[in-house]
C-alpha atoms as a PDB file:
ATOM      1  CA  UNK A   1      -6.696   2.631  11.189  1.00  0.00           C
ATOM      2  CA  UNK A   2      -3.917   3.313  13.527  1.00  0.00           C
ATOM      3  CA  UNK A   3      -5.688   2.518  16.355  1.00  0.00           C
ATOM      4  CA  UNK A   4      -7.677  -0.009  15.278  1.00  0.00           C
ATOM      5  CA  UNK A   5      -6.535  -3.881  15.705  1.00  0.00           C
ATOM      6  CA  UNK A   6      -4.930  -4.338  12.137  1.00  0.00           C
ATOM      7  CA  UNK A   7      -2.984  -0.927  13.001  1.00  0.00           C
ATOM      8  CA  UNK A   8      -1.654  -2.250  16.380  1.00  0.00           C
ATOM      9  CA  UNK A   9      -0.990  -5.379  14.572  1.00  0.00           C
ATOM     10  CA  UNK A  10       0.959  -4.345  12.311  1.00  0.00           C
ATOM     11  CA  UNK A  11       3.201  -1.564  14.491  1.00  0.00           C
ATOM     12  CA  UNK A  12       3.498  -4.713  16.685  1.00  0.00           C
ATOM     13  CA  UNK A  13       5.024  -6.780  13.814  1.00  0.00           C
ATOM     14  CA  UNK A  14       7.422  -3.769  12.804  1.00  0.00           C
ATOM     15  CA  UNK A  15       8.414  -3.348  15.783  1.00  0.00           C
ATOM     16  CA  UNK A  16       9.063  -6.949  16.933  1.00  0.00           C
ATOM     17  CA  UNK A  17       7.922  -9.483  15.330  1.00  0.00           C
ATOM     18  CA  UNK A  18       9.187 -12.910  17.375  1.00  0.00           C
ATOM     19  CA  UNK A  19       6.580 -11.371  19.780  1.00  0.00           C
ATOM     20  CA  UNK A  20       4.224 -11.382  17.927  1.00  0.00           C
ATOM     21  CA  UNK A  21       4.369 -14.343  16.295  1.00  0.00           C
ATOM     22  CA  UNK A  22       5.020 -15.921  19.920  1.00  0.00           C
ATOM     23  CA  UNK A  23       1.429 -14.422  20.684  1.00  0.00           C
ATOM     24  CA  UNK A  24       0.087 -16.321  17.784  1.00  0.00           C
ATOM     25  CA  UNK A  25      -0.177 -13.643  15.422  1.00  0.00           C
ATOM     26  CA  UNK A  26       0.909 -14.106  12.211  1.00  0.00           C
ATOM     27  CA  UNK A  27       3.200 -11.464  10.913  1.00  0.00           C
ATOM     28  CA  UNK A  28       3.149 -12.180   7.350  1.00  0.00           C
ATOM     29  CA  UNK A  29      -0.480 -12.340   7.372  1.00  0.00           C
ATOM     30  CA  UNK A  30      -1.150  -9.142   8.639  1.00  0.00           C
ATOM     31  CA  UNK A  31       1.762  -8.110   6.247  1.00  0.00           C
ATOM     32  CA  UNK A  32      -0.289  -9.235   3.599  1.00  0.00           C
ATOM     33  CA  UNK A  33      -3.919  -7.791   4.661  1.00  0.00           C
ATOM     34  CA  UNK A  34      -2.035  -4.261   4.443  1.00  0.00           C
ATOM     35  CA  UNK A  35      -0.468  -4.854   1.653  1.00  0.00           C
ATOM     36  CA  UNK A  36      -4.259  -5.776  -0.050  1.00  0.00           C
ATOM     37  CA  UNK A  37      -5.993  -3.106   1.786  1.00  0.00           C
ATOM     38  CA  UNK A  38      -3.393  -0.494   0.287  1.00  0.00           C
ATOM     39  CA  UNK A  39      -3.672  -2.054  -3.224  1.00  0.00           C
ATOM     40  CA  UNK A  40      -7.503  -1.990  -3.118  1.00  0.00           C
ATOM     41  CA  UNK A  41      -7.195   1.867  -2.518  1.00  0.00           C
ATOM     42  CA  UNK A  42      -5.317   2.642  -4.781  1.00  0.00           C
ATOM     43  CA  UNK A  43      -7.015   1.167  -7.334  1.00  0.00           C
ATOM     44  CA  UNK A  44     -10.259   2.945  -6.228  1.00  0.00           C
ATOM     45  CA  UNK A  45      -7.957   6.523  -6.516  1.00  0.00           C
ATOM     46  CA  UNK A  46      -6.815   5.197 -10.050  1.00  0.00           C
ATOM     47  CA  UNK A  47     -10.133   4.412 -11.163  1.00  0.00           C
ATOM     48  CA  UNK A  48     -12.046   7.309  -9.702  1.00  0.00           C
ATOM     49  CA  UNK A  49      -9.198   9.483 -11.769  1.00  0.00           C
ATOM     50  CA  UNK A  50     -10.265   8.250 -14.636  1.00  0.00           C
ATOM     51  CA  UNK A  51     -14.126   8.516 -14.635  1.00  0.00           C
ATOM     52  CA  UNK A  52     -13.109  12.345 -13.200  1.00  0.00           C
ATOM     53  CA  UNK A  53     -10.409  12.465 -16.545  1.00  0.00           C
ATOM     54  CA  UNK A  54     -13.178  10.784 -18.500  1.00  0.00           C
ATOM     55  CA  UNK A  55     -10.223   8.833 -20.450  1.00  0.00           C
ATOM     56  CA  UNK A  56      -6.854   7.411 -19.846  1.00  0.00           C
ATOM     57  CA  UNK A  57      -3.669   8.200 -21.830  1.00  0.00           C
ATOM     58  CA  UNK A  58      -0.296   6.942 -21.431  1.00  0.00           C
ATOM     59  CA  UNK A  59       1.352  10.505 -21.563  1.00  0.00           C
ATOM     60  CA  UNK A  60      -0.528  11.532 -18.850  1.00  0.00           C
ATOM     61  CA  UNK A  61       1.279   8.836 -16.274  1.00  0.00           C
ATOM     62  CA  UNK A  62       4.920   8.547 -18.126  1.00  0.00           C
ATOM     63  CA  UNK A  63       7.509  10.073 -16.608  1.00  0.00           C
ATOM     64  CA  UNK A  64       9.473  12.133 -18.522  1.00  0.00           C
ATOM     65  CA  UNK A  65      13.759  11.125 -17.257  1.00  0.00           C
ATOM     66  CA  UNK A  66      16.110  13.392 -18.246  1.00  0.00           C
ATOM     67  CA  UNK A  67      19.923  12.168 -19.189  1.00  0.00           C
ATOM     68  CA  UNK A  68      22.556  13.713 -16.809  1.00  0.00           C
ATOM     69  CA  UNK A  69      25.186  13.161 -19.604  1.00  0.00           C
ATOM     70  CA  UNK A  70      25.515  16.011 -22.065  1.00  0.00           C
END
């Protein structure tokens, strides 16, 4: 994906986006793609470790934060 135009897009946009935008392409679009393209995996990773889990608990995802104060 790095390579590929939404990659160069968005390293474009990072890097500076009144260029881009003065190349008509719009940075919070492409902001937004990503941004549903990384959501969509990781809801296929969350899902798939569930049907490998076969259930879901919430003690298996809370986080356990420990009090510096004694």
């Amino acid at each position: 994906m790095l390579f590929a135009p939404l990659g160069l897009a968005m390293r474009a946009g990072r890097d500076s986006p009144l260029r881009v935008e003065a190349i008509d392409i719009g940075v919070a679009r492409v902001q937004w793609v990503a941004f549903v393209a990384a959501s969509l995996v990781c809801g296929l990773a969350g899902s798939l470790n569930a049907f490998s889990k076969g259930t879901i608990s919430s003690d298996a995802s809370a986080c356990r934060v420990r009090s510096m104060a004694s």
